[in-house]
PDB file of N, CA and C in Angstrom:
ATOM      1  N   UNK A   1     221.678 230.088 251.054  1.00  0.00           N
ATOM      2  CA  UNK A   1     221.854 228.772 251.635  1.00  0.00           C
ATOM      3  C   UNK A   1     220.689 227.890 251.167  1.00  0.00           C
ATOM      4  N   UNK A   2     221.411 226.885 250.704  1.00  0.00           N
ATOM      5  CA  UNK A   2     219.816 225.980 249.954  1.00  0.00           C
ATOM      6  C   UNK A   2     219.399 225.278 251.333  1.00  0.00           C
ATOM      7  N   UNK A   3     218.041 224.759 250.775  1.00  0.00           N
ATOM      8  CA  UNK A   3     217.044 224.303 251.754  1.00  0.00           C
ATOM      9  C   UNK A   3     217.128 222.567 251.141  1.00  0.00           C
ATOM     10  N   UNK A   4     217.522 221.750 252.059  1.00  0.00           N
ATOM     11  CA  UNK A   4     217.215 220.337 251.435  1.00  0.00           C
ATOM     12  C   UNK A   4     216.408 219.637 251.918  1.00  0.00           C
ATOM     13  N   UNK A   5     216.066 218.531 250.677  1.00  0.00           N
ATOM     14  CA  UNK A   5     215.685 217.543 251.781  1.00  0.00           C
ATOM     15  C   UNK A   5     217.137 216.125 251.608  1.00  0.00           C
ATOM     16  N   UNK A   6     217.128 216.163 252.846  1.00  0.00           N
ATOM     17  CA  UNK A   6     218.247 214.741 253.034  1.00  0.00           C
ATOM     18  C   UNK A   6     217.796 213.626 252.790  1.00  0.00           C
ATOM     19  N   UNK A   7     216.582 212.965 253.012  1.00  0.00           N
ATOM     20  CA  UNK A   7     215.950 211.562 252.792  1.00  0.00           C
ATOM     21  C   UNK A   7     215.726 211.336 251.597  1.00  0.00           C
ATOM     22  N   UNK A   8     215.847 212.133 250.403  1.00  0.00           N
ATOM     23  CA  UNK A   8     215.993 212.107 249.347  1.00  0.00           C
ATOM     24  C   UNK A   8     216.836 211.864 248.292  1.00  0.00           C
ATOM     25  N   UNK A   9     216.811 212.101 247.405  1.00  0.00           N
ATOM     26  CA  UNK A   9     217.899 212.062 245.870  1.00  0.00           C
ATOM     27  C   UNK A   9     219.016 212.433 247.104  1.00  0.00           C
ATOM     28  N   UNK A  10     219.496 213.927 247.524  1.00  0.00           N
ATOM     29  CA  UNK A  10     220.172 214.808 248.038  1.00  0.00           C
ATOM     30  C   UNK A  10     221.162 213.855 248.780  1.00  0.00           C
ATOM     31  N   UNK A  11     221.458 212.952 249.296  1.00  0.00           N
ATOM     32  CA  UNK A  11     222.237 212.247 250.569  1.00  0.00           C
ATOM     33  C   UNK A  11     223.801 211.850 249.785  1.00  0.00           C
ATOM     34  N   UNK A  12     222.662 211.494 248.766  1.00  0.00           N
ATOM     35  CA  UNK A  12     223.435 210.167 247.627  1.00  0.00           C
ATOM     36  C   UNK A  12     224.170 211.048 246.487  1.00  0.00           C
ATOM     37  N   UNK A  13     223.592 212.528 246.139  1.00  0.00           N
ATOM     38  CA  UNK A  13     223.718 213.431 245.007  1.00  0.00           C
ATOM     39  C   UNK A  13     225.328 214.622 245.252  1.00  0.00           C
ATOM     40  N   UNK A  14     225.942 214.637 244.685  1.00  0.00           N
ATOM     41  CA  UNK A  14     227.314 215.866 244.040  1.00  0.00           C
ATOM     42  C   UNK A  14     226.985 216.235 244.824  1.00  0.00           C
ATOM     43  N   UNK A  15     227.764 217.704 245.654  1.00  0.00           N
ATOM     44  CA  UNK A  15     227.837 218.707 246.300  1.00  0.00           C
ATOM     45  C   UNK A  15     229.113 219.409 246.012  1.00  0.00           C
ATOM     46  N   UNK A  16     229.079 220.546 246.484  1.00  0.00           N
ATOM     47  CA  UNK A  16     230.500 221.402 246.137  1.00  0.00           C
ATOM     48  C   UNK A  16     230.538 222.525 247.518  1.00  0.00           C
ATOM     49  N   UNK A  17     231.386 222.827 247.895  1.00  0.00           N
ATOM     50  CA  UNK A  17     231.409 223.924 248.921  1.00  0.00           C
ATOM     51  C   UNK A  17     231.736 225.277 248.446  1.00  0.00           C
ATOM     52  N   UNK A  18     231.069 226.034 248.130  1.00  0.00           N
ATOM     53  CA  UNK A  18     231.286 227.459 247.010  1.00  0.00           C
ATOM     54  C   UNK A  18     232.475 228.346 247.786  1.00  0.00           C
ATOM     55  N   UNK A  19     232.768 228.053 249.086  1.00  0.00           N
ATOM     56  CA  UNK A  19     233.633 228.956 250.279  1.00  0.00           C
ATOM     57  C   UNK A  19     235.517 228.027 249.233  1.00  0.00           C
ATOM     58  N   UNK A  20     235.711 226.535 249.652  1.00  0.00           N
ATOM     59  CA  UNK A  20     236.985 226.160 249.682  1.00  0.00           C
ATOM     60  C   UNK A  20     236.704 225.053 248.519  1.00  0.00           C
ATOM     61  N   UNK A  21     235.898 225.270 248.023  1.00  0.00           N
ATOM     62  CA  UNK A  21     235.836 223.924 246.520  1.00  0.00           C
ATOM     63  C   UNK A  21     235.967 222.419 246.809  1.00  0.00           C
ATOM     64  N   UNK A  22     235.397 222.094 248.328  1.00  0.00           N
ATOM     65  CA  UNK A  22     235.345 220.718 248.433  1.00  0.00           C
ATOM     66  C   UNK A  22     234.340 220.042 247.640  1.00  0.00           C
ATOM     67  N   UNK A  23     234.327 219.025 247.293  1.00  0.00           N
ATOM     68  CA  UNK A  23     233.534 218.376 246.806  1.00  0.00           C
ATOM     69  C   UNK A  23     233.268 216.582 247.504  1.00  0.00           C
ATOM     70  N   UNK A  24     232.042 216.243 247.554  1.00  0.00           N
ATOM     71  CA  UNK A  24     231.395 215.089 247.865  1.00  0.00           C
ATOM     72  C   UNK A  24     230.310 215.075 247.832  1.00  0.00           C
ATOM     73  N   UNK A  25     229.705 214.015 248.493  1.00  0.00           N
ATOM     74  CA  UNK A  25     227.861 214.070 248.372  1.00  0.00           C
ATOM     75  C   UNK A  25     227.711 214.720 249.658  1.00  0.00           C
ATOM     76  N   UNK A  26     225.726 214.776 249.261  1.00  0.00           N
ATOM     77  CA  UNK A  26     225.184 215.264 250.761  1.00  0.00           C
ATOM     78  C   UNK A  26     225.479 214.018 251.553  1.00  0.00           C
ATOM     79  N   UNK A  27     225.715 213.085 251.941  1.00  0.00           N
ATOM     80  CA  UNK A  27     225.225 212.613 253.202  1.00  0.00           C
ATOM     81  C   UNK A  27     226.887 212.728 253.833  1.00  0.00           C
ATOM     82  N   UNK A  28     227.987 213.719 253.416  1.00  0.00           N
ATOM     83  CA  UNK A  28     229.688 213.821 254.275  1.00  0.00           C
ATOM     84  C   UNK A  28     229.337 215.068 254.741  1.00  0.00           C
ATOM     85  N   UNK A  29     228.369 215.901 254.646  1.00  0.00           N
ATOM     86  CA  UNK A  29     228.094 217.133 255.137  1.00  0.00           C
ATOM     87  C   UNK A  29     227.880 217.376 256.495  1.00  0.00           C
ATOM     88  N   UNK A  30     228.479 217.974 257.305  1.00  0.00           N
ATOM     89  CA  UNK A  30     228.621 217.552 258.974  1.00  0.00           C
ATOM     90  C   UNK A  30     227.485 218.460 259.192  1.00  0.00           C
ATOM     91  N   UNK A  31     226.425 218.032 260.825  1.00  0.00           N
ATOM     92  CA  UNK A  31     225.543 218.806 260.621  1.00  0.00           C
ATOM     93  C   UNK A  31     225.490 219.686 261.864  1.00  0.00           C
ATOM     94  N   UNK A  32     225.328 220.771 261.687  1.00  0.00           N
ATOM     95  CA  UNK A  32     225.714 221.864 262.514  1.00  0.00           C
ATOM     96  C   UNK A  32     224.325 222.012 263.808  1.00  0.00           C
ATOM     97  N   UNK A  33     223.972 223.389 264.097  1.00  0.00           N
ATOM     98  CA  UNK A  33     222.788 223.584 264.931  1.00  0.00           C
ATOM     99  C   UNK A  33     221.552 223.239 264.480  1.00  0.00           C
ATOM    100  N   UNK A  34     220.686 222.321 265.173  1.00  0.00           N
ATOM    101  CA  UNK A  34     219.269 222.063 264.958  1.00  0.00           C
ATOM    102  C   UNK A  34     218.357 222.826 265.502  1.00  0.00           C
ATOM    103  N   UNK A  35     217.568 222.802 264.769  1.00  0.00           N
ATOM    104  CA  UNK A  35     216.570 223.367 265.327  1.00  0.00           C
ATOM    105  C   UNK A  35     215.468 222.181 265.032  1.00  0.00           C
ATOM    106  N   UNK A  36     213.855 223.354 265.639  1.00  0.00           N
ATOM    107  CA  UNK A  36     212.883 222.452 265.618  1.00  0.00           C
ATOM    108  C   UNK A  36     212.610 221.592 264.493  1.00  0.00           C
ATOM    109  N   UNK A  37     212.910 222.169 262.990  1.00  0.00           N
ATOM    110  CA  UNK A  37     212.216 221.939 261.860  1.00  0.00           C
ATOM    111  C   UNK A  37     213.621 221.272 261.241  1.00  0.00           C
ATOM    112  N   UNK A  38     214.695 221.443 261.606  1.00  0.00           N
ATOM    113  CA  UNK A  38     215.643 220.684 260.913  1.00  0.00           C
ATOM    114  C   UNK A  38     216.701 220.847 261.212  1.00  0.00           C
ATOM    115  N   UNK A  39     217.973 220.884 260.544  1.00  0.00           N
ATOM    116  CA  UNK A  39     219.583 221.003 260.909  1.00  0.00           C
ATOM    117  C   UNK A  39     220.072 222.085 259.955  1.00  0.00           C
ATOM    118  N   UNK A  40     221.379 222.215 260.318  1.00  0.00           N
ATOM    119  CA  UNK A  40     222.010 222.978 259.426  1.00  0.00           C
ATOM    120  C   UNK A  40     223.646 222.325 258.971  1.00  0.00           C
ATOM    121  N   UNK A  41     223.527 222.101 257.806  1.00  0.00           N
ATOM    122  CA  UNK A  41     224.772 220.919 256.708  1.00  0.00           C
ATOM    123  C   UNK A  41     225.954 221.951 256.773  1.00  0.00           C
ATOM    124  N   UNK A  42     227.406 221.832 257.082  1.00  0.00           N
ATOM    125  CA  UNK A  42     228.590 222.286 257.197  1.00  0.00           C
ATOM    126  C   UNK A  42     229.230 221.570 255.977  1.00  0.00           C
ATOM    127  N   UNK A  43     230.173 222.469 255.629  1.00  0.00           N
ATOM    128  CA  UNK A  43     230.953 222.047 254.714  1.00  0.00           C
ATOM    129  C   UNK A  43     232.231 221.208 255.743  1.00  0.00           C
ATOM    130  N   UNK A  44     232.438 219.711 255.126  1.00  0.00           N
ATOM    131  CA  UNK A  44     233.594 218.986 255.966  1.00  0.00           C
ATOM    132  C   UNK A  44     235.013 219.117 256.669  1.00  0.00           C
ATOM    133  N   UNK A  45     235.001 220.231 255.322  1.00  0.00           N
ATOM    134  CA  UNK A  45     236.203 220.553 255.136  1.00  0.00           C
ATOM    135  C   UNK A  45     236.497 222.007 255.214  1.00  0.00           C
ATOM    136  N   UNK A  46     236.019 222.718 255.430  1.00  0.00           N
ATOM    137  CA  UNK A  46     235.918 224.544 255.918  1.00  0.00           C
ATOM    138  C   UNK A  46     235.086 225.086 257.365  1.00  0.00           C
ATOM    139  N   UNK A  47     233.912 223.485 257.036  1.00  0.00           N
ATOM    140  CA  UNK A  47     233.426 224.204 258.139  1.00  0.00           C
ATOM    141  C   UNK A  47     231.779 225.325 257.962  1.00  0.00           C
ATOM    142  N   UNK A  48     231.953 226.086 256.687  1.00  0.00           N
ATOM    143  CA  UNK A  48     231.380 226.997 256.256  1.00  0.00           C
ATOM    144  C   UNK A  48     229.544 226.220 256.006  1.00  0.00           C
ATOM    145  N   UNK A  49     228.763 227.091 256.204  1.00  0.00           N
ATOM    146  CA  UNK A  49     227.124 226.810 256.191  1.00  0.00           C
ATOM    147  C   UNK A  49     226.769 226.476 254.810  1.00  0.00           C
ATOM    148  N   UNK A  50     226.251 225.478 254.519  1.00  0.00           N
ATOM    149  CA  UNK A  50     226.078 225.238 253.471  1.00  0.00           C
ATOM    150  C   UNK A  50     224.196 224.683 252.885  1.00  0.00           C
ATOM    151  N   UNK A  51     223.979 224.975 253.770  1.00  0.00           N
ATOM    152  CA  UNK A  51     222.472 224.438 253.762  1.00  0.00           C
ATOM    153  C   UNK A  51     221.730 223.989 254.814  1.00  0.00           C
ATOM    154  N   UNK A  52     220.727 224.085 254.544  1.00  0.00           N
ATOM    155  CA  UNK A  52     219.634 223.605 255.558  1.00  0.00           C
ATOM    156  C   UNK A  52     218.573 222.117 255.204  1.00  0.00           C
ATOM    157  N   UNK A  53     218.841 221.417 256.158  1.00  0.00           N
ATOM    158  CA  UNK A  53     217.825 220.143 256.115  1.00  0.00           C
ATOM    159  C   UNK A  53     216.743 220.636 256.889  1.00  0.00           C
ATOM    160  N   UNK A  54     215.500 219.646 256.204  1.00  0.00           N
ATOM    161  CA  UNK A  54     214.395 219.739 256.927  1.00  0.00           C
ATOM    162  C   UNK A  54     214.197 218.482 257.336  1.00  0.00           C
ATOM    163  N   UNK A  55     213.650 218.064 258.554  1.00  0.00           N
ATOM    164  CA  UNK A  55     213.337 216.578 258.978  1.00  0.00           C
ATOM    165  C   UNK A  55     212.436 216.241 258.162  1.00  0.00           C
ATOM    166  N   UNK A  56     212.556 215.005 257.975  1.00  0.00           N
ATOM    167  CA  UNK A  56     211.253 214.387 257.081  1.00  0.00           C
ATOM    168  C   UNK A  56     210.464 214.074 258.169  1.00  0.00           C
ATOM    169  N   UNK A  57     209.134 213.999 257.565  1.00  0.00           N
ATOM    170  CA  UNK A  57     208.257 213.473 258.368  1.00  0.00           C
ATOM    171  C   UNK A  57     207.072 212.507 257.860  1.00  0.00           C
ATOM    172  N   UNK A  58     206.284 211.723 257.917  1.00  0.00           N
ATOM    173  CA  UNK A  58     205.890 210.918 257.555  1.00  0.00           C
ATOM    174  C   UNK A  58     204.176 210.750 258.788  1.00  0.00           C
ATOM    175  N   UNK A  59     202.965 211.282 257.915  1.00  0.00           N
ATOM    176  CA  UNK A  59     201.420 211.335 258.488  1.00  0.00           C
ATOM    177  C   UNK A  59     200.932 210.078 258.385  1.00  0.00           C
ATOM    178  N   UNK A  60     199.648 209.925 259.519  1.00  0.00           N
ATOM    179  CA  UNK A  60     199.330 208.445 259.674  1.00  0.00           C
ATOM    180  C   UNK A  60     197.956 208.935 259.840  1.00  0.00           C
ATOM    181  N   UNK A  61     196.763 208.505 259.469  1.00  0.00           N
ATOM    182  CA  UNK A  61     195.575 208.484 259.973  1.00  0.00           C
ATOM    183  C   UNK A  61     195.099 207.529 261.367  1.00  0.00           C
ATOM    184  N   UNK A  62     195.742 206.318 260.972  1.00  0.00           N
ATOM    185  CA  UNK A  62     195.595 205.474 261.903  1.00  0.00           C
ATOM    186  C   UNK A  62     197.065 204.630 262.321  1.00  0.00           C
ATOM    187  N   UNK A  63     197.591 205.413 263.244  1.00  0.00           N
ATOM    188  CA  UNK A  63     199.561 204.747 263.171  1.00  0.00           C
ATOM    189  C   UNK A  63     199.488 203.476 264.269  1.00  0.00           C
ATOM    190  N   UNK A  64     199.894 202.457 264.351  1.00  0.00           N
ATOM    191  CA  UNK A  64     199.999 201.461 265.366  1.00  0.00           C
ATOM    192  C   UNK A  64     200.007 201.959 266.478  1.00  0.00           C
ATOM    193  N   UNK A  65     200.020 201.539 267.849  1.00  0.00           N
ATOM    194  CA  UNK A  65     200.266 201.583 269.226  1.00  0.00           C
ATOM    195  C   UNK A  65     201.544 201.562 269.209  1.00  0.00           C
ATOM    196  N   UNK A  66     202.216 201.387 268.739  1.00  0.00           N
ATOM    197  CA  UNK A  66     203.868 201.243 269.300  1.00  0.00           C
ATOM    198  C   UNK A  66     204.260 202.071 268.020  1.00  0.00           C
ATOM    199  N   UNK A  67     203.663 203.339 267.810  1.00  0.00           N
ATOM    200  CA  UNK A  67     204.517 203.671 266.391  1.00  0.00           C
ATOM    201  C   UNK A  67     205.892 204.947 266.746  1.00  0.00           C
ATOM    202  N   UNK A  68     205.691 205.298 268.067  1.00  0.00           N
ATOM    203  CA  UNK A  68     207.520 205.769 268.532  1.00  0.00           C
ATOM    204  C   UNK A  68     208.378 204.894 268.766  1.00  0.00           C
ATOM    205  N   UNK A  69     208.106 203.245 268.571  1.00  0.00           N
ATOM    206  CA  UNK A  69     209.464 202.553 268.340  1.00  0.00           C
ATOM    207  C   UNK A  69     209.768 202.002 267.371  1.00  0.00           C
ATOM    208  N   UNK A  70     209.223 202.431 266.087  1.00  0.00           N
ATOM    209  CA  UNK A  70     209.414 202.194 264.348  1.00  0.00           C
ATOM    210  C   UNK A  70     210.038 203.672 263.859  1.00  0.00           C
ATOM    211  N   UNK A  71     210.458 204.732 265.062  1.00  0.00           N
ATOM    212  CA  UNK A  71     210.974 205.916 264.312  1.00  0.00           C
ATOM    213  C   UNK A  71     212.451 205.370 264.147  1.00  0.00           C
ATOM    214  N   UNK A  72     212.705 205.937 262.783  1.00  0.00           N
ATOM    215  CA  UNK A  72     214.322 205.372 262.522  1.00  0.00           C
ATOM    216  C   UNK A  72     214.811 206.261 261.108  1.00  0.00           C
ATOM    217  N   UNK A  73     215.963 206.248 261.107  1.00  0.00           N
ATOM    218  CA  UNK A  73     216.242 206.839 259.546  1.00  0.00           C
ATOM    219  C   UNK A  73     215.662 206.062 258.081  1.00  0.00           C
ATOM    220  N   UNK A  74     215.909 206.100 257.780  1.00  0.00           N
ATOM    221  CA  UNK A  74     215.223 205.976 256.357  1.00  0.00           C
ATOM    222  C   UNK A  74     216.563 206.008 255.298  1.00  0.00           C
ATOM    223  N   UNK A  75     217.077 204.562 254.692  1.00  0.00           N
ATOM    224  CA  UNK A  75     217.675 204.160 254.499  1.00  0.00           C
ATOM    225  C   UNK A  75     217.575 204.738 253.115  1.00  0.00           C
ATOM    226  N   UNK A  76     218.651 204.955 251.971  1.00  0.00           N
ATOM    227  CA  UNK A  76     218.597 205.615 250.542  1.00  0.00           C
ATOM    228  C   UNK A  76     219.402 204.693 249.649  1.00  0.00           C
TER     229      UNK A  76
END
């Protein structure tokens, strides 16, 4: 099971489901159980595990006072 990152190339990039031969990008990949460190990407159309996301995350030395209401996705 590959390891991705989603905020990346990956959202926008081919995919294939090796189980039923669907094909689309990462970002039609339904996302299954999370955990702490990330999700897990379903194939749309089977259903079947197809990978693992990791949350992105993004370090601050010095982050604003209000920087839990600038958390948001990250547009590609």
């Amino acid at each position: 099971m590959p390891l991705l990152d989603f905020y990346g190339e990956f959202a926008v990039s081919g995919v294939t489901c090796d189980a039923c031969a669907w094909t689309g990008i990462g970002a039609e990949l339904i996302s299954g159980e999370a955990f702490g460190d990330g999700v897990e990407k379903h194939c749309p159309a089977c259903d079947k595990k197809w990978g693992f996301v990791q949350w992105a995350v993004a370090l601050s030395d010095d982050p604003p006072d209000d920087w839990r209401a600038n958390i948001g996705r990250v547009e590609t």
